[in-house]
N, C-alpha and C. Protein backbone atom coordinates (compact mmCIF):
# COMPACT_ATOMS: atom_id res chain seq x y z
N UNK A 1 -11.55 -7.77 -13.52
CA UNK A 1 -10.72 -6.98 -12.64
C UNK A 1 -11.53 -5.80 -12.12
N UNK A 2 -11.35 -5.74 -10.92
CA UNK A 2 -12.00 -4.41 -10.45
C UNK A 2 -11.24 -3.29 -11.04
N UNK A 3 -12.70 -2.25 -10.92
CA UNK A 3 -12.09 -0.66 -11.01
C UNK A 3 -12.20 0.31 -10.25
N UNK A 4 -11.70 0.84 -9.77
CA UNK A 4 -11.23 1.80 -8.35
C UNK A 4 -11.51 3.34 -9.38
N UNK A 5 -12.50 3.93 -8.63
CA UNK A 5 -13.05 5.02 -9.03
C UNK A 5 -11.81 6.08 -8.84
N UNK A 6 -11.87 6.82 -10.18
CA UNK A 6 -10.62 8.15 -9.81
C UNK A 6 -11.09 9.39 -9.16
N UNK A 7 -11.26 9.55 -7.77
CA UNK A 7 -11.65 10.70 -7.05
C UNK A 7 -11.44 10.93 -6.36
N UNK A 8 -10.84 12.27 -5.85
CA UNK A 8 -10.48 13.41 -4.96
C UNK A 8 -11.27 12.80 -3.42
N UNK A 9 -10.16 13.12 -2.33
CA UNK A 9 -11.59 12.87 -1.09
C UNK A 9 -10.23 13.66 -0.08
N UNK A 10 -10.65 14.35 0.94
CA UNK A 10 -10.26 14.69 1.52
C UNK A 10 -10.46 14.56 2.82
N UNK A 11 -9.30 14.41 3.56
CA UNK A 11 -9.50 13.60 5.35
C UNK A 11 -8.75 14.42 5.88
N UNK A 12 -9.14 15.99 6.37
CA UNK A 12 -8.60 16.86 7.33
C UNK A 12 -7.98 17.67 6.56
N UNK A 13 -6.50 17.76 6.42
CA UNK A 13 -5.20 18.39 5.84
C UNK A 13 -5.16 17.48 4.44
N UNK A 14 -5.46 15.82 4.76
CA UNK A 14 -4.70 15.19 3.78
C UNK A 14 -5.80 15.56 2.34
N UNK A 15 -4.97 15.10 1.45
CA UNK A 15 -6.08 15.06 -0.11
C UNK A 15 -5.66 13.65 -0.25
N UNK A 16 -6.35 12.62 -1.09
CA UNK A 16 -5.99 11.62 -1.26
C UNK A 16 -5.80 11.64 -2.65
N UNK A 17 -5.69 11.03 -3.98
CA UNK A 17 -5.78 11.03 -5.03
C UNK A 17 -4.82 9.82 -5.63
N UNK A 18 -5.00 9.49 -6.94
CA UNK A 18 -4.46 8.14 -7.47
C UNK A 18 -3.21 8.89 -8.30
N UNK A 19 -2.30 8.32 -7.84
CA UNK A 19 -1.09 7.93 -8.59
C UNK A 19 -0.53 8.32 -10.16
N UNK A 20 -2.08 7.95 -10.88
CA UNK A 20 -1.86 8.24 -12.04
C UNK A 20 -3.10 9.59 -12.72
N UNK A 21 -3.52 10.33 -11.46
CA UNK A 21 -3.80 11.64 -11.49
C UNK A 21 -2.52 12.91 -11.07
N UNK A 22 -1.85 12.27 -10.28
CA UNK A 22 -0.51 12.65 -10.12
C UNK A 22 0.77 12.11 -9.80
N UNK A 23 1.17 11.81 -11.72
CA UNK A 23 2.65 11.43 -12.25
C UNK A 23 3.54 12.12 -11.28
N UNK A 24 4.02 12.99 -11.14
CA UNK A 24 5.01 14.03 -10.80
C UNK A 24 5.46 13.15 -9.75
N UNK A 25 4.58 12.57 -9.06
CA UNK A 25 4.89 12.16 -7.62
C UNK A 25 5.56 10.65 -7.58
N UNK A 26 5.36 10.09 -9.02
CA UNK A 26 6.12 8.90 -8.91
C UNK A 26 7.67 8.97 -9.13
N UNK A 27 8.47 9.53 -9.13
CA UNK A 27 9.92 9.51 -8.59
C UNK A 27 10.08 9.09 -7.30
N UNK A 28 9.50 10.25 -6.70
CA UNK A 28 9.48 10.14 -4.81
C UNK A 28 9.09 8.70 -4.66
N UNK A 29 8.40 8.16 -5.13
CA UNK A 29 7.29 6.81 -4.45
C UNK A 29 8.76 6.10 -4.74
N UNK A 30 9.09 5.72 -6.30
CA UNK A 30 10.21 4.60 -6.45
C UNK A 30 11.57 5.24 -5.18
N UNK A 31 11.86 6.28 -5.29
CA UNK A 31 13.02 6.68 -4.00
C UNK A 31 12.68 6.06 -2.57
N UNK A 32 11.49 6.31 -2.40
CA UNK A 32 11.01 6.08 -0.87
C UNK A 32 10.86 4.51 -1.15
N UNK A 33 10.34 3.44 -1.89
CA UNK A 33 10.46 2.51 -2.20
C UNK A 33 11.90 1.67 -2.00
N UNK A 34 12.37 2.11 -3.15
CA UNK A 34 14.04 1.69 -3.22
C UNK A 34 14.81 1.70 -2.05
N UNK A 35 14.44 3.10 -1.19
CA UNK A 35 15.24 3.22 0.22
C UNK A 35 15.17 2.18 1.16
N UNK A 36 13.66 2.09 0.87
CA UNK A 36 13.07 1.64 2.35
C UNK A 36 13.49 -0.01 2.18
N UNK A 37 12.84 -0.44 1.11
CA UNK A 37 12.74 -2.27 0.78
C UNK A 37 13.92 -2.20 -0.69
N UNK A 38 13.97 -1.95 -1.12
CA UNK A 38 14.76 -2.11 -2.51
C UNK A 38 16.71 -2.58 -2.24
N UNK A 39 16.84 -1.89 -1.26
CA UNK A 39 18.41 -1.29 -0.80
C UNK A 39 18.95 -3.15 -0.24
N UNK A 40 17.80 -3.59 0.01
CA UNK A 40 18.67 -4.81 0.89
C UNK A 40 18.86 -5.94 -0.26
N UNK A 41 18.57 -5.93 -1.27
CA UNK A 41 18.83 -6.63 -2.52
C UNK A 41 19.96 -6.19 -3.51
N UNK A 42 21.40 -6.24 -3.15
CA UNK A 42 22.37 -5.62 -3.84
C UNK A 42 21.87 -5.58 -5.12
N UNK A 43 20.96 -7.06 -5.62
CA UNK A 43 20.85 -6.59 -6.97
C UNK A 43 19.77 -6.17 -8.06
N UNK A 44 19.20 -5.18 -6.93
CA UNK A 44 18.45 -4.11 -7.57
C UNK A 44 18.90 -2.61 -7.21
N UNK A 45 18.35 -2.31 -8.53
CA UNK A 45 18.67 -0.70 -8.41
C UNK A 45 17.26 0.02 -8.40
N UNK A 46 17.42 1.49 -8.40
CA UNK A 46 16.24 2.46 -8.29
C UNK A 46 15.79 2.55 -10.00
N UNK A 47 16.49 2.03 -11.35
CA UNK A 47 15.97 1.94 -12.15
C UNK A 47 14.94 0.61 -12.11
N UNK A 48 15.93 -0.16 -11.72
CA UNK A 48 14.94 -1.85 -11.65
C UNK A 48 13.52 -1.60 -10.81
N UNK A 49 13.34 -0.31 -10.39
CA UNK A 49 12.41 -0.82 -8.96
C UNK A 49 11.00 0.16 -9.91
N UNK A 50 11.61 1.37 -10.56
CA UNK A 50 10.73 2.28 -11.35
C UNK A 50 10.32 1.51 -12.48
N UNK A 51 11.10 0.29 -13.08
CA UNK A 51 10.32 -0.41 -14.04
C UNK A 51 9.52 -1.16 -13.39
N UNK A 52 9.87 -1.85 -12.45
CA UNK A 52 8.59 -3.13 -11.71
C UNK A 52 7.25 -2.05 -10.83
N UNK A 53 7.52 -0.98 -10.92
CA UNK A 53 6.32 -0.10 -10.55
C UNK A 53 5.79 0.09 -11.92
N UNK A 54 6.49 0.42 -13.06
CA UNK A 54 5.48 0.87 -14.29
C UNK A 54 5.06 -0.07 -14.89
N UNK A 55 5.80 -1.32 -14.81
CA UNK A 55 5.22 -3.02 -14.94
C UNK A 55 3.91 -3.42 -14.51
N UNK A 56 3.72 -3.23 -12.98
CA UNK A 56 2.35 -3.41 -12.00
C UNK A 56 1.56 -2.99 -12.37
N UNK A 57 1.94 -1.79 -12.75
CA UNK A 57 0.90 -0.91 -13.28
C UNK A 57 -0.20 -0.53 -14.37
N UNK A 58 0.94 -1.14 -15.26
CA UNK A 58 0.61 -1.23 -17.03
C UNK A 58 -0.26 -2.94 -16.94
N UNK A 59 0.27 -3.47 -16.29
CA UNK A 59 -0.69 -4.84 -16.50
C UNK A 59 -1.66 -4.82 -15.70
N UNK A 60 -1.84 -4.46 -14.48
CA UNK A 60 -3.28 -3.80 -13.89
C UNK A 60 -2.93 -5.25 -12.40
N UNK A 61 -1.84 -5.65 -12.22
CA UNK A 61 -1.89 -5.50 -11.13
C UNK A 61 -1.74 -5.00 -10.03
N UNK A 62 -1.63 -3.83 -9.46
CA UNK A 62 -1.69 -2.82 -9.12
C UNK A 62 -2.86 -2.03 -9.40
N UNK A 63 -3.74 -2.19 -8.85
CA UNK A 63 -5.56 -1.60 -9.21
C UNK A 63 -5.08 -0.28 -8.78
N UNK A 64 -4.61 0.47 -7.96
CA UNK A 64 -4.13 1.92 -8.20
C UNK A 64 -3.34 1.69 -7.19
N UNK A 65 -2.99 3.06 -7.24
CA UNK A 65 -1.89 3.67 -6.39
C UNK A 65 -2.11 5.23 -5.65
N UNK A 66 -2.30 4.81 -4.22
CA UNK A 66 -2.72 6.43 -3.66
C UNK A 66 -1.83 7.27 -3.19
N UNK A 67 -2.28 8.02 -3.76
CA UNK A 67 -1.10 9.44 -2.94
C UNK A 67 -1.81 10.07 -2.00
N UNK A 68 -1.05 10.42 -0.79
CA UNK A 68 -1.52 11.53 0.21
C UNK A 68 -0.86 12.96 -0.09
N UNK A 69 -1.81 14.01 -0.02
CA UNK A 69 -1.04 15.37 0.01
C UNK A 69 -1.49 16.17 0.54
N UNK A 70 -0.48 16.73 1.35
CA UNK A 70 -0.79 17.99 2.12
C UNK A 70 -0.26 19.26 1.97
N UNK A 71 -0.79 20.26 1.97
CA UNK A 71 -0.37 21.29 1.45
C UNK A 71 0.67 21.11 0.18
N UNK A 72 0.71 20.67 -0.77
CA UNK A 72 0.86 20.59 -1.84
C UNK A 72 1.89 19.91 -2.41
N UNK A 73 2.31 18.56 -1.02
CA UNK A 73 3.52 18.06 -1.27
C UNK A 73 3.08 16.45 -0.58
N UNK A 74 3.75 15.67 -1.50
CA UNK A 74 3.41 14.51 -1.14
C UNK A 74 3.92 13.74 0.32
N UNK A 75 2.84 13.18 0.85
CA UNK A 75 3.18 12.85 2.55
C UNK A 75 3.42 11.22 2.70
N UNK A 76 2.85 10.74 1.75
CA UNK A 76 2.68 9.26 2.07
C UNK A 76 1.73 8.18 0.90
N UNK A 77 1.92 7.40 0.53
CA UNK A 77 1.70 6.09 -0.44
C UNK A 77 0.75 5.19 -0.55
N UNK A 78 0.14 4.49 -0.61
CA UNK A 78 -0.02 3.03 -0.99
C UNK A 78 -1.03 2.59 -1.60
N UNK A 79 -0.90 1.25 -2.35
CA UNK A 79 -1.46 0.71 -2.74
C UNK A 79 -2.84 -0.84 -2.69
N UNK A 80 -3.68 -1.10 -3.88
CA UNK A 80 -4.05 -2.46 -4.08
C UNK A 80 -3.61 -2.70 -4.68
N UNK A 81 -2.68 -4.29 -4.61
CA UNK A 81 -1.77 -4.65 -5.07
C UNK A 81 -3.01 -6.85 -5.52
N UNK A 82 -2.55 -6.95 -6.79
CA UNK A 82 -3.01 -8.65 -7.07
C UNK A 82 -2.15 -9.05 -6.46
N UNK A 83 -2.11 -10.34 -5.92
CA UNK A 83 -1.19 -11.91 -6.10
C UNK A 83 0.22 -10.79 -5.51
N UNK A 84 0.44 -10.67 -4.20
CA UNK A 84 1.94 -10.10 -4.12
C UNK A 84 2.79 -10.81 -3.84
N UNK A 85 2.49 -11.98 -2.70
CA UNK A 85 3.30 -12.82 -2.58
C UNK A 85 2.71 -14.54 -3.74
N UNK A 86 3.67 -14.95 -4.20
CA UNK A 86 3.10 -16.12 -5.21
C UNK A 86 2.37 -17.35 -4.65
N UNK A 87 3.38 -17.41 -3.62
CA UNK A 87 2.68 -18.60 -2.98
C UNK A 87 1.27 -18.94 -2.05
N UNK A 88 0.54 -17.77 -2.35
CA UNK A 88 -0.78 -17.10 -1.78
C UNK A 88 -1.58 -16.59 -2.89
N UNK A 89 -1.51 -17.79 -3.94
CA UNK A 89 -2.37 -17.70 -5.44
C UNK A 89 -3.98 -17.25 -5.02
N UNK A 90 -4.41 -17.50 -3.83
CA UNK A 90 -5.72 -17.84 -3.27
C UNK A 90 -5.70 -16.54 -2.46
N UNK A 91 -4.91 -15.67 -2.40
CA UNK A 91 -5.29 -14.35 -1.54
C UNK A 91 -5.00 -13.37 -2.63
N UNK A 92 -6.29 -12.98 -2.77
CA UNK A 92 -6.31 -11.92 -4.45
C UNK A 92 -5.78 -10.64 -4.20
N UNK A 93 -6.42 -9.80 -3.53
CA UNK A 93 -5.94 -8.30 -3.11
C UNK A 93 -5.49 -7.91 -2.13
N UNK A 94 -3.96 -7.22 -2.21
CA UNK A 94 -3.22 -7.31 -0.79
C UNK A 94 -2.79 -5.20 -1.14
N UNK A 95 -3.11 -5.00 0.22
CA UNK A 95 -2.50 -3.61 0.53
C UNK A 95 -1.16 -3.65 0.60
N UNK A 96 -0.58 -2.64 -0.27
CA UNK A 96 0.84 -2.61 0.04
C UNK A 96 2.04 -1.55 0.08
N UNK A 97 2.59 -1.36 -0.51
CA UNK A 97 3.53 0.12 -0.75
C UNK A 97 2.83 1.10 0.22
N UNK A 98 2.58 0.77 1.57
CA UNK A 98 2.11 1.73 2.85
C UNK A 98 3.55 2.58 3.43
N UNK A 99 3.94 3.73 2.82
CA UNK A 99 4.49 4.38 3.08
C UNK A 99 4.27 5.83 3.55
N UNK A 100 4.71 6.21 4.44
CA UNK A 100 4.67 7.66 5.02
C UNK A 100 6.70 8.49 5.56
N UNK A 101 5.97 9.61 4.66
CA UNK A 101 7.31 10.29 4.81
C UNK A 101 7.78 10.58 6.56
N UNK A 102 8.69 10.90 6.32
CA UNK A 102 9.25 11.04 8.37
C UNK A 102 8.32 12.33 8.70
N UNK A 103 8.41 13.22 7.88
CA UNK A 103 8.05 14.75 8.43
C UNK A 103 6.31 14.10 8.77
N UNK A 104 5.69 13.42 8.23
CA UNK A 104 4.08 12.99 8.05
C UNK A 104 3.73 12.39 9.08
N UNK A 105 4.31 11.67 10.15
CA UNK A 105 4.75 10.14 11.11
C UNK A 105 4.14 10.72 12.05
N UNK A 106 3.27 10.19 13.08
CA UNK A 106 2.95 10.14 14.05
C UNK A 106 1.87 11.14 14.71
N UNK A 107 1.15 11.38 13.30
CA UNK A 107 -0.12 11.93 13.05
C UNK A 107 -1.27 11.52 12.39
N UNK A 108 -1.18 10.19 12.35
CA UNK A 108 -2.10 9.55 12.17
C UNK A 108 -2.23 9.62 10.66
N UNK A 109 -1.64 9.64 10.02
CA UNK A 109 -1.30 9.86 8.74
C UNK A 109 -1.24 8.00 8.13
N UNK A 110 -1.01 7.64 8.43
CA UNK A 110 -1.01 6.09 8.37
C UNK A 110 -2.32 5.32 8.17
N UNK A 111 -2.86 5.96 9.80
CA UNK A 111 -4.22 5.29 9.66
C UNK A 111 -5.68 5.76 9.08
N UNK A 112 -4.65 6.97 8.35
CA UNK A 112 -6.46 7.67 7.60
C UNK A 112 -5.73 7.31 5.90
N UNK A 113 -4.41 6.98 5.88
CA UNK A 113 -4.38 6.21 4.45
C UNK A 113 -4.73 5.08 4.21
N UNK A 114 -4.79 4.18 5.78
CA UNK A 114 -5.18 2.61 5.58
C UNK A 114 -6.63 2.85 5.18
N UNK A 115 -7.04 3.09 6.06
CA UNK A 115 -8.80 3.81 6.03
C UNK A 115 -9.34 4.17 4.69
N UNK A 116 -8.72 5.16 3.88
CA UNK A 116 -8.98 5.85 2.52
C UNK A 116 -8.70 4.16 1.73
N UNK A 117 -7.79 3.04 1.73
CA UNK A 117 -7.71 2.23 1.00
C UNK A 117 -8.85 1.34 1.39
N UNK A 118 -9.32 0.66 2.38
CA UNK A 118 -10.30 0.09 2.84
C UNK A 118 -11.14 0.65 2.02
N UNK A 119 -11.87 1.71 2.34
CA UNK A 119 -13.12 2.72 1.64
C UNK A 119 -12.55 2.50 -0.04
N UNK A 120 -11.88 2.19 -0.72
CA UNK A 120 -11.79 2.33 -2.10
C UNK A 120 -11.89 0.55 -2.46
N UNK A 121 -11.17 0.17 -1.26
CA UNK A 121 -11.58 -1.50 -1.77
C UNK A 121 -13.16 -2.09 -1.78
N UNK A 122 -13.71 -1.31 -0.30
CA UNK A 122 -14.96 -1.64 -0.09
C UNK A 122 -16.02 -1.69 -1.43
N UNK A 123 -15.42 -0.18 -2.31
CA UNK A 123 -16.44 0.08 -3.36
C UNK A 123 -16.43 -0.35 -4.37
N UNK A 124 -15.77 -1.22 -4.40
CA UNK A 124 -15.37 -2.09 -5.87
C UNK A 124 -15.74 -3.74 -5.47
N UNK A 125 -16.43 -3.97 -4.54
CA UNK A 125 -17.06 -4.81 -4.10
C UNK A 125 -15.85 -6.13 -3.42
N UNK A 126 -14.40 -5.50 -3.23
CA UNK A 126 -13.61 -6.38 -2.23
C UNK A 126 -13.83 -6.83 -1.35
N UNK A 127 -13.49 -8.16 -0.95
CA UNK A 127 -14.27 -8.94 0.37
C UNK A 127 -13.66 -8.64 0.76
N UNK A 128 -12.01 -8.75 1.05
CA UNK A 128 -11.19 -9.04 1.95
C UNK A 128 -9.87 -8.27 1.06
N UNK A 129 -8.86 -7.88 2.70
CA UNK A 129 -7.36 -7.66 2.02
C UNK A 129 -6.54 -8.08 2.71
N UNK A 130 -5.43 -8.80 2.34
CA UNK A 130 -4.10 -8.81 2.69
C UNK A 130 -3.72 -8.24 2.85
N UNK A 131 -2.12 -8.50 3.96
CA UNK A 131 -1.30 -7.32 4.18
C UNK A 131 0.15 -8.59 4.05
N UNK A 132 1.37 -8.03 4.12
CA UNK A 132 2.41 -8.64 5.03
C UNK A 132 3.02 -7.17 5.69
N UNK A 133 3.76 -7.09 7.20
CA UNK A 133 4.10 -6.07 7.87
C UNK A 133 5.50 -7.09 8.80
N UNK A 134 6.12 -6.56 8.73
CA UNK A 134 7.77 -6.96 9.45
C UNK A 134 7.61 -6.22 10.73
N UNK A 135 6.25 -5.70 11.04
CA UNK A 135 6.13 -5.65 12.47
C UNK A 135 5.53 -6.95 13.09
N UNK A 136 5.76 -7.84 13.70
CA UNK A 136 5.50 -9.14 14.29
C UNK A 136 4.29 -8.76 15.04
N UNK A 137 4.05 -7.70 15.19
CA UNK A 137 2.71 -7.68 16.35
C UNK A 137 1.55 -7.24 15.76
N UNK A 138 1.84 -6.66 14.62
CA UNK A 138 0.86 -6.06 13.72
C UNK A 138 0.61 -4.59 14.25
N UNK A 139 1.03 -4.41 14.90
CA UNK A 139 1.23 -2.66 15.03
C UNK A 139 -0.26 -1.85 14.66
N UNK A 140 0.19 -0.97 13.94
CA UNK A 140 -1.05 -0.24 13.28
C UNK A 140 -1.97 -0.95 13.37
N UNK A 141 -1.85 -2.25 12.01
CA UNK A 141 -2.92 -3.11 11.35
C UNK A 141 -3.88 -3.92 12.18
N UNK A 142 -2.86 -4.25 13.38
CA UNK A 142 -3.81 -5.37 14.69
C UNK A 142 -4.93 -3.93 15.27
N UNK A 143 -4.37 -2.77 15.47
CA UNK A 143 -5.36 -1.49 15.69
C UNK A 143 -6.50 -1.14 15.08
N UNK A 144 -6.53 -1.46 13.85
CA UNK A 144 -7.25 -1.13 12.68
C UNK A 144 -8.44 -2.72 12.25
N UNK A 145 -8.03 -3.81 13.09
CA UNK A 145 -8.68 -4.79 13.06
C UNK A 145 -8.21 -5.97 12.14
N UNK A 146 -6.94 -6.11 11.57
CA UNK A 146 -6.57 -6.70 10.85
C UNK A 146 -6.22 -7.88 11.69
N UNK A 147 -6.54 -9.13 10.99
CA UNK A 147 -6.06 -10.61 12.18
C UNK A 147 -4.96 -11.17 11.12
N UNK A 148 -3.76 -11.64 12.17
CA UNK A 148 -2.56 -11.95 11.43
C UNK A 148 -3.16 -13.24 11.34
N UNK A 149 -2.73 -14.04 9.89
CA UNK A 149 -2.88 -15.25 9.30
C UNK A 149 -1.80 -16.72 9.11
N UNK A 150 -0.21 -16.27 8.96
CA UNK A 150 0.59 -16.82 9.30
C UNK A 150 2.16 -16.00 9.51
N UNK A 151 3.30 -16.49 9.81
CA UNK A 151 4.18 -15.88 9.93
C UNK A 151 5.10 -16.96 9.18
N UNK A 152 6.12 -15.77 8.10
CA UNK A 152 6.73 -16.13 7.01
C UNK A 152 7.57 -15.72 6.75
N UNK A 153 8.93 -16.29 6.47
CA UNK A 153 9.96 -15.95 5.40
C UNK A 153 10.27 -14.99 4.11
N UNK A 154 10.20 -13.62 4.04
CA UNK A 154 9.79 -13.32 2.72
C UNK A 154 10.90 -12.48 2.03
N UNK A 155 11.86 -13.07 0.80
CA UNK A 155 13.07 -12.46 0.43
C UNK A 155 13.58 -12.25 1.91
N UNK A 156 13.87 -13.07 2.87
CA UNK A 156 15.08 -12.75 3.70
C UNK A 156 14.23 -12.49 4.83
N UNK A 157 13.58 -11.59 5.06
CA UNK A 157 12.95 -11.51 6.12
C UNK A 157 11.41 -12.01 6.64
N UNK A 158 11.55 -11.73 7.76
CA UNK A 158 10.30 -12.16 8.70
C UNK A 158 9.09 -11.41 8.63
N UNK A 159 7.63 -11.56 8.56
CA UNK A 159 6.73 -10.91 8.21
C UNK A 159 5.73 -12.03 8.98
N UNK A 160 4.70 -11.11 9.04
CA UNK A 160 3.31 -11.85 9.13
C UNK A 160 2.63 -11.26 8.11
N UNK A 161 1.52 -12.48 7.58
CA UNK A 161 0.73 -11.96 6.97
C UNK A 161 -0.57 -11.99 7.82
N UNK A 162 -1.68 -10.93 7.48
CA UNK A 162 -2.43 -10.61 8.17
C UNK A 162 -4.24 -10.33 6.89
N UNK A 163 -5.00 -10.39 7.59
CA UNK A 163 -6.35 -10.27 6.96
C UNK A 163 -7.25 -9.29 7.17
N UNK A 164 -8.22 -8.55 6.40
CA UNK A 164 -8.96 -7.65 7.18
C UNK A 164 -10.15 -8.19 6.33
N UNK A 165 -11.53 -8.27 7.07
CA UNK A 165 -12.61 -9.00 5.97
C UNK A 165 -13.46 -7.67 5.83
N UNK A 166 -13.70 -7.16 4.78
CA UNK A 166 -13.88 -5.72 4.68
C UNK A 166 -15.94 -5.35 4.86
N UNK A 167 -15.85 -6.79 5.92
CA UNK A 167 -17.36 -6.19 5.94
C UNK A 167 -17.46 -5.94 7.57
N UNK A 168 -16.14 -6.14 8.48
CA UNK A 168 -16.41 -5.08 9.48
C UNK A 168 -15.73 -3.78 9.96
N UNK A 169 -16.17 -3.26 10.18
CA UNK A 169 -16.12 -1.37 10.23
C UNK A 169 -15.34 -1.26 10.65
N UNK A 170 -14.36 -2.10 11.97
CA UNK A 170 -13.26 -1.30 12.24
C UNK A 170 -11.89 -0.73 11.40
């Protein structure tokens, strides 16, 4: 299993840092979680969703978890995630829990967290990452160079999954 170095890096305003350099911040992550994707499954709750985060975690799928912070409050999320969807045994490391708070949105806050995850996959010698995004066009990710791979069914909804081969720069 890879290991994702624990270190500080800073991109403008943002700080980046892992998850489990700062606990405090995992409430917010399962809330913003639960809200966002959790809510459409009557039968999960925000406890069910904080155990399958400390689950991922404790077994190491979930190679970390990044936090963004700015001025001293958390802005935005995500992760390398193993095996997310099952039926894609053959696609090892997928980006995921890409979240950004509303106040954070439309400052590019997105694409210097995709960026900071790329740069942490790159160094642990990752070829490639997955994504799935319920934007059909790939939004951000088609920006950032990601090529969608198929389009899928996933718990209920529609997604593409998409690829980025982490040996070109964009």
């Amino acid at each position: 299993m890879c290991k994702i170095e624990q270190t500080h890096r800073n991109q403008g305003s943002l700080t980046f840092d892992l998850l489990i350099e700062q606990p405090q911040f995992k409430p917010t992550i399962v809330s913003w979680y639960y809200d966002t994707w959790g809510k459409r499954d009557p039968n999960v709750s925000v406890r069910a969703y904080r155990e399958k985060l400390d689950t991922l975690l404790a077994k190491g799928d979930i190679l970390n978890s990044v936090v963004a912070i700015s001025e001293g409050k958390l802005v935005a999320t995500a992760h390398i995630r193993r095996h997310e969807i099952p039926q894609y045994q053959d696609y090892e490391y997928w980006l995921g829990g890409v979240f950004v708070n509303s106040a954070a949105r439309s400052q590019g806050t997105a694409t210097k967290l995709v960026r900071h995850i790329i740069e942490r996959a790159r160094a642990t010698g990752i070829a490639r990452l997955y994504l799935q995004t319920e934007d059909l066009s790939g939004g951000l990710y088609a920006r950032l160079g990601w090529k969608p791979l198929h389009q899928i069914t996933n718990k209920g909804t529609e997604v593409i999954i998409m690829v980025k081969e982490l040996d070109d720069d964009t």
